[in-house]
PDB file of N, CA and C in Angstrom:
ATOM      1  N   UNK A   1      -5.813  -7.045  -5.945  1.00  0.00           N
ATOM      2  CA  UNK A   1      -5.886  -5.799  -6.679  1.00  0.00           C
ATOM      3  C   UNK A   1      -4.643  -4.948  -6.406  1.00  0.00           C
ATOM      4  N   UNK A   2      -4.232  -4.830  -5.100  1.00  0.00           N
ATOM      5  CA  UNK A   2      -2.928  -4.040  -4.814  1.00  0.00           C
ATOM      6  C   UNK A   2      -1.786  -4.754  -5.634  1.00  0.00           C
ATOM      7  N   UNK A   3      -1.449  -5.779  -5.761  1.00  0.00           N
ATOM      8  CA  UNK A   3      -0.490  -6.166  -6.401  1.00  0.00           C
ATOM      9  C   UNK A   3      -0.797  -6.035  -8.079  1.00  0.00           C
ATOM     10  N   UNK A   4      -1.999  -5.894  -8.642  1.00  0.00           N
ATOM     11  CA  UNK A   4      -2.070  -5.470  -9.694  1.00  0.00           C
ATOM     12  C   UNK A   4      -1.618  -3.930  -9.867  1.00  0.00           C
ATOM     13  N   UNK A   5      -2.034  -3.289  -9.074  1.00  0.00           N
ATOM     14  CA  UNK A   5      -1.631  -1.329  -9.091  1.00  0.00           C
ATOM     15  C   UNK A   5      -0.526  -1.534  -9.065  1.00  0.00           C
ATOM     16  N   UNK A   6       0.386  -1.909  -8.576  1.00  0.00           N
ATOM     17  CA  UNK A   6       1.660  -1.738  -8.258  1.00  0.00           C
ATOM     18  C   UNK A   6       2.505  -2.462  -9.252  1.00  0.00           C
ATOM     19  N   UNK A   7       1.896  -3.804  -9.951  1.00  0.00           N
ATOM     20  CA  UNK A   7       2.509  -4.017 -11.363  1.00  0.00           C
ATOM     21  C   UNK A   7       2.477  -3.290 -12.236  1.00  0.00           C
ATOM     22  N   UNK A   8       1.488  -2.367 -12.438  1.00  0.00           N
ATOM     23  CA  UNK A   8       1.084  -1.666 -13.433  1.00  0.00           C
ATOM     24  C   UNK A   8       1.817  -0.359 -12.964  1.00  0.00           C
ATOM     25  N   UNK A   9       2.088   0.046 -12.110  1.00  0.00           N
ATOM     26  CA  UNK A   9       3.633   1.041 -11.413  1.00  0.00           C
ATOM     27  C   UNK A   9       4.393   0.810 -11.990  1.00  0.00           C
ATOM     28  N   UNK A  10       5.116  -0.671 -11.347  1.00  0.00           N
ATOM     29  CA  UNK A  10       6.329  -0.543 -12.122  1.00  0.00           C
ATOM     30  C   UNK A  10       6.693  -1.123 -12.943  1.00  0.00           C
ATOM     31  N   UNK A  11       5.695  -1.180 -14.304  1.00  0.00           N
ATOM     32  CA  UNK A  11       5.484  -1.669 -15.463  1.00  0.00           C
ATOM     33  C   UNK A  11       6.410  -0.057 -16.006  1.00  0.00           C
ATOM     34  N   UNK A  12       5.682   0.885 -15.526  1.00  0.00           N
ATOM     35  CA  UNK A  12       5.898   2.111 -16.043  1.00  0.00           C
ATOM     36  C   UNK A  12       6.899   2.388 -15.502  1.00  0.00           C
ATOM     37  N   UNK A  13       7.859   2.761 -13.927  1.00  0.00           N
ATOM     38  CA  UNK A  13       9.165   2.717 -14.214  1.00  0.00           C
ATOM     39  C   UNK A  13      10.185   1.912 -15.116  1.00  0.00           C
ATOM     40  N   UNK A  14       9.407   0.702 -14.934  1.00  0.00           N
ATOM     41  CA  UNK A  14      10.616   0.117 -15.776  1.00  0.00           C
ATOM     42  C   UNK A  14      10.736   0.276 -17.460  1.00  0.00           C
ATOM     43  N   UNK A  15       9.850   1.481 -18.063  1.00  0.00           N
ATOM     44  CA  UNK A  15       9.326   2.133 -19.207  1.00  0.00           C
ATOM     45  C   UNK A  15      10.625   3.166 -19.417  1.00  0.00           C
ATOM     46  N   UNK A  16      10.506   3.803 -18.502  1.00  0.00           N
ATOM     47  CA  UNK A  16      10.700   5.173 -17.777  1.00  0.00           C
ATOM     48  C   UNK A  16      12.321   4.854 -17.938  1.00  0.00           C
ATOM     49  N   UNK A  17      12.908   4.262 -16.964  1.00  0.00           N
ATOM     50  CA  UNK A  17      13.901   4.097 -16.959  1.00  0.00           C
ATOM     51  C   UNK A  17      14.818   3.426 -18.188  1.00  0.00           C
ATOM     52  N   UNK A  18      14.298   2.410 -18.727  1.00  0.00           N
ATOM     53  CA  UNK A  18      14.488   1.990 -20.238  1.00  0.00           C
ATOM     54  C   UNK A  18      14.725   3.186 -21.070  1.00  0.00           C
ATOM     55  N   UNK A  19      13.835   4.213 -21.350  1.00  0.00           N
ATOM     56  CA  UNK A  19      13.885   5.281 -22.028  1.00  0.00           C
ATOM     57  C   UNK A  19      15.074   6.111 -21.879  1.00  0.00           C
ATOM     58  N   UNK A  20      15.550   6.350 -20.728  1.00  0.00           N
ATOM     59  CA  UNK A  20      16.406   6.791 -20.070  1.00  0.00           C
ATOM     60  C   UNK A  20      17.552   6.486 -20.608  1.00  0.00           C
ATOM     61  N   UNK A  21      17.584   5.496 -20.628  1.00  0.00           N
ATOM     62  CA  UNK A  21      19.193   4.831 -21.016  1.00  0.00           C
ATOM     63  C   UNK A  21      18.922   4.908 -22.432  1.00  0.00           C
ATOM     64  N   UNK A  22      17.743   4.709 -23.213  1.00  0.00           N
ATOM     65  CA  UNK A  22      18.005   5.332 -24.547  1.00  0.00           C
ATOM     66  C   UNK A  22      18.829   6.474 -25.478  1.00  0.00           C
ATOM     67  N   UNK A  23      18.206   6.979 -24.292  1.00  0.00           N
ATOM     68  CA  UNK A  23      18.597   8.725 -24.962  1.00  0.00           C
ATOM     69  C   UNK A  23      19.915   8.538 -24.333  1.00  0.00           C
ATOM     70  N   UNK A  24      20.646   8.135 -23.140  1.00  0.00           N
ATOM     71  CA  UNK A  24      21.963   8.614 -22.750  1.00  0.00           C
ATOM     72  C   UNK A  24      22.403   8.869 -23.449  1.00  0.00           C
ATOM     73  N   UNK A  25      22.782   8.337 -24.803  1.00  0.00           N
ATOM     74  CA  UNK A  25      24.303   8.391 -25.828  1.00  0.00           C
ATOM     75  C   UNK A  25      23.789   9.474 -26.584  1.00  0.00           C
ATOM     76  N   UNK A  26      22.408   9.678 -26.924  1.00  0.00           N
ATOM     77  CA  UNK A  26      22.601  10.916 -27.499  1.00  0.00           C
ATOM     78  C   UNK A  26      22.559  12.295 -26.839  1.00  0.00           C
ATOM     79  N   UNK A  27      22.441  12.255 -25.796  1.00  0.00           N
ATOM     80  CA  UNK A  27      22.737  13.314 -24.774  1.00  0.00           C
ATOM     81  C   UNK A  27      23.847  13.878 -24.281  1.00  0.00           C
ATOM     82  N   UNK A  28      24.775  12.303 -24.137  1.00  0.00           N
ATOM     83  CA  UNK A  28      26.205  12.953 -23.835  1.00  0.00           C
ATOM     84  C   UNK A  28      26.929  13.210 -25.370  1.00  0.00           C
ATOM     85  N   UNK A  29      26.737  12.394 -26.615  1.00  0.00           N
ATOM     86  CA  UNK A  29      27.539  12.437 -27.629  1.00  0.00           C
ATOM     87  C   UNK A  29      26.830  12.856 -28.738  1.00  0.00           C
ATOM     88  N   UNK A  30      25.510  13.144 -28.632  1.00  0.00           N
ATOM     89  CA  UNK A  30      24.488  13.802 -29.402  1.00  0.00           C
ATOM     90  C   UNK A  30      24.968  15.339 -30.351  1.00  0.00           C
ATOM     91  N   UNK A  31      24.437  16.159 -31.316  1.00  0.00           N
ATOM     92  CA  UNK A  31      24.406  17.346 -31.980  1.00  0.00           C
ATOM     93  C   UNK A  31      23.389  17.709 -30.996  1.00  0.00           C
ATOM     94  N   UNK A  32      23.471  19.053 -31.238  1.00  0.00           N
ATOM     95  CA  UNK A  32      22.419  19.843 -30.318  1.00  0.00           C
ATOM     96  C   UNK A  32      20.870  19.610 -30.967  1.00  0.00           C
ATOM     97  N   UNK A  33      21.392  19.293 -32.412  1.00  0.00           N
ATOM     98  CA  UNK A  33      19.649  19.265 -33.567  1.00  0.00           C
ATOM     99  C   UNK A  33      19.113  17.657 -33.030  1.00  0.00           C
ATOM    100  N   UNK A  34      19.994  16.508 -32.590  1.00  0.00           N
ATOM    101  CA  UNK A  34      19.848  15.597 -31.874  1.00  0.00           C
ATOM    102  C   UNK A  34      18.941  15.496 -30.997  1.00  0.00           C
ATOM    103  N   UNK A  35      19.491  16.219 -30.040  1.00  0.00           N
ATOM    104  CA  UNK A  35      19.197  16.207 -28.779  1.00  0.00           C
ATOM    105  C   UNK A  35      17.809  16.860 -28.497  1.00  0.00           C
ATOM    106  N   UNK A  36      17.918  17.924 -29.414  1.00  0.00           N
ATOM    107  CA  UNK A  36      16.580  18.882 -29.470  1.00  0.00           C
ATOM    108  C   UNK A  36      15.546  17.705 -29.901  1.00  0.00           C
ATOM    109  N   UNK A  37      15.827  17.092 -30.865  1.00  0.00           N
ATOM    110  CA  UNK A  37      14.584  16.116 -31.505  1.00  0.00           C
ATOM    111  C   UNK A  37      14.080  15.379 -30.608  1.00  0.00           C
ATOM    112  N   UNK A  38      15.489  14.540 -29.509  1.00  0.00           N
ATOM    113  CA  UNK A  38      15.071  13.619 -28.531  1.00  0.00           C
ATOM    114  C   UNK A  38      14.644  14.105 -27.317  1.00  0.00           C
ATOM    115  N   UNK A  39      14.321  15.292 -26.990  1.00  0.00           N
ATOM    116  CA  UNK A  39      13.858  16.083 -26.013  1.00  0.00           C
ATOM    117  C   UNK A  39      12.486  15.766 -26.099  1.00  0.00           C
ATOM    118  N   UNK A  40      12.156  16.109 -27.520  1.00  0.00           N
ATOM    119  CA  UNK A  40      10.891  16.271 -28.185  1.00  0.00           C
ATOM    120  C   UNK A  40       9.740  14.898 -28.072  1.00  0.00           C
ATOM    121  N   UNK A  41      11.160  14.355 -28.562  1.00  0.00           N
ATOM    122  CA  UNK A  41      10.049  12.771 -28.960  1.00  0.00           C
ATOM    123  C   UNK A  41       9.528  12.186 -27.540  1.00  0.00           C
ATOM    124  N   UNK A  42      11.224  12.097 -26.654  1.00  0.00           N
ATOM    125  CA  UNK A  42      10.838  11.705 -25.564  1.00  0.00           C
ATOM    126  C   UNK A  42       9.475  11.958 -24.452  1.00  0.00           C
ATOM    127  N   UNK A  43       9.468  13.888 -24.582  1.00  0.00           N
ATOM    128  CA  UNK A  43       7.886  14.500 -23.896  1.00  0.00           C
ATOM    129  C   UNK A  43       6.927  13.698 -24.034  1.00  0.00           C
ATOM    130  N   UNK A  44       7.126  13.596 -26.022  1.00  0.00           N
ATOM    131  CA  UNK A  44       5.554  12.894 -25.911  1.00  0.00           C
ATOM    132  C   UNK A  44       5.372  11.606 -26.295  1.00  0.00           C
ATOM    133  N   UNK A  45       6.240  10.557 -26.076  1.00  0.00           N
ATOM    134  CA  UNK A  45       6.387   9.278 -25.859  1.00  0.00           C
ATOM    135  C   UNK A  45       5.817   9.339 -24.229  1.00  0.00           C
ATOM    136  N   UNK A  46       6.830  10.168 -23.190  1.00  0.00           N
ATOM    137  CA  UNK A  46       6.216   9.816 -21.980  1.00  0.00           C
ATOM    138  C   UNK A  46       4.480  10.330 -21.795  1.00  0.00           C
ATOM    139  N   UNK A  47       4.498  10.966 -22.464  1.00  0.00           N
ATOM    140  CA  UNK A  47       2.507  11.776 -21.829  1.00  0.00           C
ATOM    141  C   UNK A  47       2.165  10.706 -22.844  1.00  0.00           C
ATOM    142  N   UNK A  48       1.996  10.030 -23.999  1.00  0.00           N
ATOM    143  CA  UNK A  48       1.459   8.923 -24.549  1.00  0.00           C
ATOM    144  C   UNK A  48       1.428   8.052 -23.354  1.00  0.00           C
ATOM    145  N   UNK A  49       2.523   7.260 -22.820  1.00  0.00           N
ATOM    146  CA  UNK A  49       2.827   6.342 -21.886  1.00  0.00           C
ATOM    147  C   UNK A  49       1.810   6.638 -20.425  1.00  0.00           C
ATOM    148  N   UNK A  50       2.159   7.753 -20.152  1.00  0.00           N
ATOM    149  CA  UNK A  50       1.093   8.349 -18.990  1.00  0.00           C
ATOM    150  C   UNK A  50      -0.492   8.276 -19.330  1.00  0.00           C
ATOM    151  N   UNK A  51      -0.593   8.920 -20.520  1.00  0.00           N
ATOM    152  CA  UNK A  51      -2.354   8.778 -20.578  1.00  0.00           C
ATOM    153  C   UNK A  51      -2.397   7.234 -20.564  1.00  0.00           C
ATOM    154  N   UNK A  52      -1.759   6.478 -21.308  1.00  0.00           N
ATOM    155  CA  UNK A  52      -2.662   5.042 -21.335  1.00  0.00           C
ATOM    156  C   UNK A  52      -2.261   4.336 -19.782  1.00  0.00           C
ATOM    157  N   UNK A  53      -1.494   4.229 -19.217  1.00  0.00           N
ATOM    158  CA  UNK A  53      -0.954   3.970 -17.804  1.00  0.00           C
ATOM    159  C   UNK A  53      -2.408   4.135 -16.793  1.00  0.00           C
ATOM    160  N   UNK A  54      -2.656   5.727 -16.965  1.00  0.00           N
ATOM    161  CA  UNK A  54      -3.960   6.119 -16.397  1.00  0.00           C
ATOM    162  C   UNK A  54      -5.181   5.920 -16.876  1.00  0.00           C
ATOM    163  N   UNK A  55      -5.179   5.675 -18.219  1.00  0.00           N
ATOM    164  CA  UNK A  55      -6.553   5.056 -18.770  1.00  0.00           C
ATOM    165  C   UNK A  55      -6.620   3.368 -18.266  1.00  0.00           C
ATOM    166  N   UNK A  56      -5.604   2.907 -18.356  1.00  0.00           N
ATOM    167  CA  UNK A  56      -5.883   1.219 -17.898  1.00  0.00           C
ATOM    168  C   UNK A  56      -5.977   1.372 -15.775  1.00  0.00           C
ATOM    169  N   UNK A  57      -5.019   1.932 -15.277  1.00  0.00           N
ATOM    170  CA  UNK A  57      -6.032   2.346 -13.945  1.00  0.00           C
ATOM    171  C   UNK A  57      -7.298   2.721 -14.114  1.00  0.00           C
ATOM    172  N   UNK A  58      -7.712   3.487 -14.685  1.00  0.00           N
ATOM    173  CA  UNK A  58      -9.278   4.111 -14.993  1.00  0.00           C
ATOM    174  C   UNK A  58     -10.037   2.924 -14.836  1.00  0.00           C
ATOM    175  N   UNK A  59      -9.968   2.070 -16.241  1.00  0.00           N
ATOM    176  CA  UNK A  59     -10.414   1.501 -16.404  1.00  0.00           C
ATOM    177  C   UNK A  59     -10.885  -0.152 -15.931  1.00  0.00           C
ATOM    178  N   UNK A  60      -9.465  -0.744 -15.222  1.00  0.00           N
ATOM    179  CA  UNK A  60      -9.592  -1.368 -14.503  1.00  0.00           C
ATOM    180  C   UNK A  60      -9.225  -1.371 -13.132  1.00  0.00           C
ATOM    181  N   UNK A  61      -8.765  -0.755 -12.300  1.00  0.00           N
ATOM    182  CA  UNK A  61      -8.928  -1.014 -10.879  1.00  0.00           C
ATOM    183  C   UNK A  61      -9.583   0.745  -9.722  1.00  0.00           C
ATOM    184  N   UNK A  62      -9.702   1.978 -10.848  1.00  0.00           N
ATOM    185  CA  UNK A  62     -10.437   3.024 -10.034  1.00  0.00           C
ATOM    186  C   UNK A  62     -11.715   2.355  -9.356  1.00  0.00           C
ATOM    187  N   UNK A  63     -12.827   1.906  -9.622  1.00  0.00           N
ATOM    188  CA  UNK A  63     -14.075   1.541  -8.939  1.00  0.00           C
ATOM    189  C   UNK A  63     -13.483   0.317  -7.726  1.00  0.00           C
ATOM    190  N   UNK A  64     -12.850  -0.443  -7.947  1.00  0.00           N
ATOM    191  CA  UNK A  64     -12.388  -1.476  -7.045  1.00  0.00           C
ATOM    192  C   UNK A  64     -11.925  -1.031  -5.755  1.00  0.00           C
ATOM    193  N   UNK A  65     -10.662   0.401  -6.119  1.00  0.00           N
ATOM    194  CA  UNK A  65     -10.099   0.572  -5.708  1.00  0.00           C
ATOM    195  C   UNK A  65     -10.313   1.704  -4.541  1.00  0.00           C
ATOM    196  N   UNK A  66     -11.522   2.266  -5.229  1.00  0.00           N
ATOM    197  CA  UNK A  66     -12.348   3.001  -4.453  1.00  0.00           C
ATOM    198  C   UNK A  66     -13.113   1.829  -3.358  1.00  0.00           C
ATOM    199  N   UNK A  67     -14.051   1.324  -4.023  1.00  0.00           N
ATOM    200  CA  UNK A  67     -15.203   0.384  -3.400  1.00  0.00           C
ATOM    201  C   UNK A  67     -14.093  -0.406  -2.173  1.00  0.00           C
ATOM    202  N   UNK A  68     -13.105  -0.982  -2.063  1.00  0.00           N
ATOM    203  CA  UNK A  68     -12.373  -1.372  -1.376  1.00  0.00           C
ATOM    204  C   UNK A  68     -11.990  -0.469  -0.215  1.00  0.00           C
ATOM    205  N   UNK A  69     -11.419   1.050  -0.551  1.00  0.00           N
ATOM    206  CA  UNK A  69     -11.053   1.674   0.310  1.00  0.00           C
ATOM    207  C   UNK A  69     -12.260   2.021   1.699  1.00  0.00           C
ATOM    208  N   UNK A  70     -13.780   2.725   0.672  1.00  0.00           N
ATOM    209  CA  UNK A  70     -14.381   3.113   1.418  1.00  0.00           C
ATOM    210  C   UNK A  70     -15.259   1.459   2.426  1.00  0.00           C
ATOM    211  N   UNK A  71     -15.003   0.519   2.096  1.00  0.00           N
ATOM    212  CA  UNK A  71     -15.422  -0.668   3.081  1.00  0.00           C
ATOM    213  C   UNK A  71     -14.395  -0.872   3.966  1.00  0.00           C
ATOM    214  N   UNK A  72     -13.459  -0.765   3.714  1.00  0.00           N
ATOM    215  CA  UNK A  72     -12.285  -0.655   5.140  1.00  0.00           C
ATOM    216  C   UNK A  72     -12.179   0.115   5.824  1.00  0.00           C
ATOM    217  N   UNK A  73     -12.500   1.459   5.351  1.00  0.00           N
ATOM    218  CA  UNK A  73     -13.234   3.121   6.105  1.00  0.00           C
ATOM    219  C   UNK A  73     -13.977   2.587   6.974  1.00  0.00           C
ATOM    220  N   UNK A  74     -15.115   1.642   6.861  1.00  0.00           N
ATOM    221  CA  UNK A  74     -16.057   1.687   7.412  1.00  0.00           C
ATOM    222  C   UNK A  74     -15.321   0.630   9.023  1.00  0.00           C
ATOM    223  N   UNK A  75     -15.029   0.173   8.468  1.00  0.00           N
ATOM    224  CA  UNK A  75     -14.433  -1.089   9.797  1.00  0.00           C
ATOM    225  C   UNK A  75     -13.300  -0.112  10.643  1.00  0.00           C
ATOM    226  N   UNK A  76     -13.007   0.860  10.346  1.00  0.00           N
ATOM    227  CA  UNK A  76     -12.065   1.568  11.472  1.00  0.00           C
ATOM    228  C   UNK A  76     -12.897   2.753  11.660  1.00  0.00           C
ATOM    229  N   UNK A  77     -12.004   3.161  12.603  1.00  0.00           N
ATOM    230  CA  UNK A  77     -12.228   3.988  13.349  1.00  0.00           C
ATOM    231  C   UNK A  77     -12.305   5.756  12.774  1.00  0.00           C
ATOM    232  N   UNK A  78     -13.337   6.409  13.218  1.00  0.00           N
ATOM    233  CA  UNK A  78     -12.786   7.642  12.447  1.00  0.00           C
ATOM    234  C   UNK A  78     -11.305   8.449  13.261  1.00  0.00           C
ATOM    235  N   UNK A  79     -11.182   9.209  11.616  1.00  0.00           N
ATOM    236  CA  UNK A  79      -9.629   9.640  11.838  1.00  0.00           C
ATOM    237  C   UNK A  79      -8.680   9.165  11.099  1.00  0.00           C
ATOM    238  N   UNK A  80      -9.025   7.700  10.636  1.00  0.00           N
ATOM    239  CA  UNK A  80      -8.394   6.683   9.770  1.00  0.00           C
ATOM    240  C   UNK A  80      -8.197   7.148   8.664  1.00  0.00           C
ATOM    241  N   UNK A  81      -9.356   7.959   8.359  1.00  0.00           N
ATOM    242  CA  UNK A  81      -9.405   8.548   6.620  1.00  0.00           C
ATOM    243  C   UNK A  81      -8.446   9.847   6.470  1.00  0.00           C
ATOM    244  N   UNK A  82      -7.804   9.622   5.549  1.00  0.00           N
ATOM    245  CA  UNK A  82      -7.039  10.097   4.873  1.00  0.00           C
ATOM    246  C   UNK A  82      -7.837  10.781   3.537  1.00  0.00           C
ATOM    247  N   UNK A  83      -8.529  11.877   3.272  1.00  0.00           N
ATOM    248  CA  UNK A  83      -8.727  12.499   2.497  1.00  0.00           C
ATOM    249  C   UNK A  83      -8.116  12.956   1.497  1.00  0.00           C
ATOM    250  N   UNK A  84      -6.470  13.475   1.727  1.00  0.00           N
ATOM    251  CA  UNK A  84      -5.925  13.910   0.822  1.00  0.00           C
ATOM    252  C   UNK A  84      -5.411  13.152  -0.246  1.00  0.00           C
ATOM    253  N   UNK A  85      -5.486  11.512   0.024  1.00  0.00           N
ATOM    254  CA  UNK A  85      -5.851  10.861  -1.135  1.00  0.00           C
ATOM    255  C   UNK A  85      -6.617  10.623  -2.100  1.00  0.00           C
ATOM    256  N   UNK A  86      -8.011  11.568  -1.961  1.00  0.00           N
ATOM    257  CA  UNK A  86      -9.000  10.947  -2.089  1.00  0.00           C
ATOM    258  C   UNK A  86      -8.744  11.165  -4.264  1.00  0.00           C
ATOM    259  N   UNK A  87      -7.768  12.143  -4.153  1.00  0.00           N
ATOM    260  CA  UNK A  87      -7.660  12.852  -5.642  1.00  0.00           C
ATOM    261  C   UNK A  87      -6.745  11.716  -6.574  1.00  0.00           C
ATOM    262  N   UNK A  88      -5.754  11.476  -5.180  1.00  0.00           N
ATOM    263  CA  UNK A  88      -5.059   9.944  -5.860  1.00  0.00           C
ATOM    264  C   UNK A  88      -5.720   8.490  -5.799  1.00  0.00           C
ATOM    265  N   UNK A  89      -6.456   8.607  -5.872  1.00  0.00           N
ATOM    266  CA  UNK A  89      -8.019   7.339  -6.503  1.00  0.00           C
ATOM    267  C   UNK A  89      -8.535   7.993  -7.731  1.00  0.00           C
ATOM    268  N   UNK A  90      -9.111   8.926  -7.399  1.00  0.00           N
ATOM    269  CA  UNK A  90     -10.040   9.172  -8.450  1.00  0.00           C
ATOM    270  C   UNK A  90      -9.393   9.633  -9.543  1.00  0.00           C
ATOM    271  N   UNK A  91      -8.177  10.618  -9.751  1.00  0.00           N
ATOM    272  CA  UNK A  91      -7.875  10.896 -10.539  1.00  0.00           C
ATOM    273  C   UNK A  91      -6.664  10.641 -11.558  1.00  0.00           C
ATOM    274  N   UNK A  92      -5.487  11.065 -10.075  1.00  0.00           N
ATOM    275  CA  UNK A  92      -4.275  10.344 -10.006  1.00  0.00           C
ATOM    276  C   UNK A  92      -3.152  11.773 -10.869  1.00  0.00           C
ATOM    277  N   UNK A  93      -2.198  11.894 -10.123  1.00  0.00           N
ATOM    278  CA  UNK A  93      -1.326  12.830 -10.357  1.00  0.00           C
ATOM    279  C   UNK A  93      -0.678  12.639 -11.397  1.00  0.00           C
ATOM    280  N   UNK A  94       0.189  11.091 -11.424  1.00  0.00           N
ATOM    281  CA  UNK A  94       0.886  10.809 -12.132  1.00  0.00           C
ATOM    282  C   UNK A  94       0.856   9.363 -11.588  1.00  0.00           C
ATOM    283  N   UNK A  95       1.703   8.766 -12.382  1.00  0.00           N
ATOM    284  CA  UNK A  95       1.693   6.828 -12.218  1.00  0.00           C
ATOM    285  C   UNK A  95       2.541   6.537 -10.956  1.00  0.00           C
ATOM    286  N   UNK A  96       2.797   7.893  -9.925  1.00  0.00           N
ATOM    287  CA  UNK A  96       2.462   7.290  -8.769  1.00  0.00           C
ATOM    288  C   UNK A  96       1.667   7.492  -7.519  1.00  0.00           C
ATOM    289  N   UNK A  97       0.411   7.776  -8.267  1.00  0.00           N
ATOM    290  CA  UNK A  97      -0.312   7.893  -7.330  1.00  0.00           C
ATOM    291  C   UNK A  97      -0.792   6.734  -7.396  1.00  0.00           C
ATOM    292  N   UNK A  98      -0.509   5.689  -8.139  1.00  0.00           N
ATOM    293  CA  UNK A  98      -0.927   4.269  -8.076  1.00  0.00           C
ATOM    294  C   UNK A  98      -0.287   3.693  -6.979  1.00  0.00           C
ATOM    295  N   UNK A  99       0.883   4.223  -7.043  1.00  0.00           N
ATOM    296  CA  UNK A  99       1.613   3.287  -5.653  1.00  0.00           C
ATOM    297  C   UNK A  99       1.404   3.623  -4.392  1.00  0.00           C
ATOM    298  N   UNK A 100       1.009   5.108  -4.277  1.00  0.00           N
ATOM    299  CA  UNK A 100       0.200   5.162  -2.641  1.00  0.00           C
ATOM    300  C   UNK A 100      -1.016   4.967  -2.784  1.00  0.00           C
ATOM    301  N   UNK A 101      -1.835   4.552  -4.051  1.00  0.00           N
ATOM    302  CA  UNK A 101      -2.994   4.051  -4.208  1.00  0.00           C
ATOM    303  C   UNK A 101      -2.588   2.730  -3.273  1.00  0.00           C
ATOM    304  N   UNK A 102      -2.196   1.793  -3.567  1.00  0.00           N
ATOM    305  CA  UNK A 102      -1.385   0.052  -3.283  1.00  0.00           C
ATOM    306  C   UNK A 102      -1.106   0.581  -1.902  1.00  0.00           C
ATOM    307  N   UNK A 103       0.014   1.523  -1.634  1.00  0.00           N
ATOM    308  CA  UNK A 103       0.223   1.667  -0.120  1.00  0.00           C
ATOM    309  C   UNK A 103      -1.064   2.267   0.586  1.00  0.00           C
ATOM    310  N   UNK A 104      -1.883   3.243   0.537  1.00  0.00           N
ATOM    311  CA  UNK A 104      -3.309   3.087   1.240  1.00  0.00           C
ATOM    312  C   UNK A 104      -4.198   2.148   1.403  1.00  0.00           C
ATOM    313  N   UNK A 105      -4.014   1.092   0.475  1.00  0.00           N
ATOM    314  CA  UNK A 105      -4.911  -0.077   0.398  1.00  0.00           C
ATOM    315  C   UNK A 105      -4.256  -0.780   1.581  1.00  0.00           C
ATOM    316  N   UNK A 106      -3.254  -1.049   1.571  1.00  0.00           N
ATOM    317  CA  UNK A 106      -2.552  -1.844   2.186  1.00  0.00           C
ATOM    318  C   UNK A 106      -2.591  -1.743   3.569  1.00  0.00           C
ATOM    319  N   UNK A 107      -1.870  -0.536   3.866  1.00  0.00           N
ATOM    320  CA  UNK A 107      -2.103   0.122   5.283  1.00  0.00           C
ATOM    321  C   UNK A 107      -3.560   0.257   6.166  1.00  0.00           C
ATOM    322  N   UNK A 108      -4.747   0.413   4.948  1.00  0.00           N
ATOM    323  CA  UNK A 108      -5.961   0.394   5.064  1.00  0.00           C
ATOM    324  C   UNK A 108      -6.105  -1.160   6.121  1.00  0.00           C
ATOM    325  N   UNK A 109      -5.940  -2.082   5.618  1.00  0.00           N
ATOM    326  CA  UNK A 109      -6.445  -3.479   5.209  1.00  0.00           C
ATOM    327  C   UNK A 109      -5.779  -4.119   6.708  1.00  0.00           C
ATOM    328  N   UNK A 110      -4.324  -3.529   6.928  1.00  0.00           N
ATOM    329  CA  UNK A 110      -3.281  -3.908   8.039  1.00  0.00           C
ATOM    330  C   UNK A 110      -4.138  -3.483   9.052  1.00  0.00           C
ATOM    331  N   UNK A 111      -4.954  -2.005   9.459  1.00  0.00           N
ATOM    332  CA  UNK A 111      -5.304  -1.880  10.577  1.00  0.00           C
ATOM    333  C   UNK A 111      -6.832  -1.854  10.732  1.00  0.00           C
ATOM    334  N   UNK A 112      -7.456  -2.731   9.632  1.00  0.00           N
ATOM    335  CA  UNK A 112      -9.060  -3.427   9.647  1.00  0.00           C
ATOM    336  C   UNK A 112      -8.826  -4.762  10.705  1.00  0.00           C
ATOM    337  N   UNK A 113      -9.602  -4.473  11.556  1.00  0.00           N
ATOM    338  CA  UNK A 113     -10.151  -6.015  12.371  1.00  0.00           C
ATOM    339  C   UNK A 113     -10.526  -7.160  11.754  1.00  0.00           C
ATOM    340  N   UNK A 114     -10.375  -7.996  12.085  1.00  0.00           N
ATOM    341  CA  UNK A 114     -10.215  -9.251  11.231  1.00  0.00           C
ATOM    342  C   UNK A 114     -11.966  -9.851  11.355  1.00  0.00           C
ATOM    343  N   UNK A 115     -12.795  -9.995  10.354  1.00  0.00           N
ATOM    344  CA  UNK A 115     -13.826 -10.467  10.634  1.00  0.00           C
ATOM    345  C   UNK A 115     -14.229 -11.863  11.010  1.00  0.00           C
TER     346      UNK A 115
END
């Protein structure tokens, strides 16, 4: 599952950054009526890109990703828990709270006793 969150990360940088280099040329060699448009489109190309990013977390790895965390909770020790994640599971800031989603799992999993 962690290596799925984290594809699905940097599925979206590598979105992100693609986009990026789109717009360069019209940014540096752009009209201002240009640039204004690609300001525009770009916003909501990326919040399109973001809602579905977070709807396919939603949809496939939030319950996992939860159900996983809180059974490795249970095998350590208290103190282990990290609460202030608890918003980057359930809700998620932005597409990277997937990746300290993947890095809590991980770190989780590293200091569980081996059954």
């Amino acid at each position: 599952m962690v290596s799925k969150i984290r594809k699905l990360y940097g599925k979206e940088k590598d979105e992100e950054l693609s986009n990026t280099f789109r717009g360069w040329g019209v940014m540096v060699n752009g009209t201002e009526q240009e640039k204004k448009v690609l300001k525009e489109t770009d916003s909501q190309t990326r919040q399109r890109r973001f809602q579905q990013y977070l709807y396919d977390y939603q949809q496939h790895y939030l319950r996992d990703a939860i159900t996983t965390r809180e059974e490795l909770l249970k095998k350590l020790p208290p103190g282990t828990r990290n609460d202030e994640l608890k918003f980057d599971y359930e809700k998620g800031f932005g597409t990277s709270s997937f990746d300290k989603v993947a890095d809590d799992l991980e770190r989780l999993a590293s200091l569980a006793p081996d059954n």
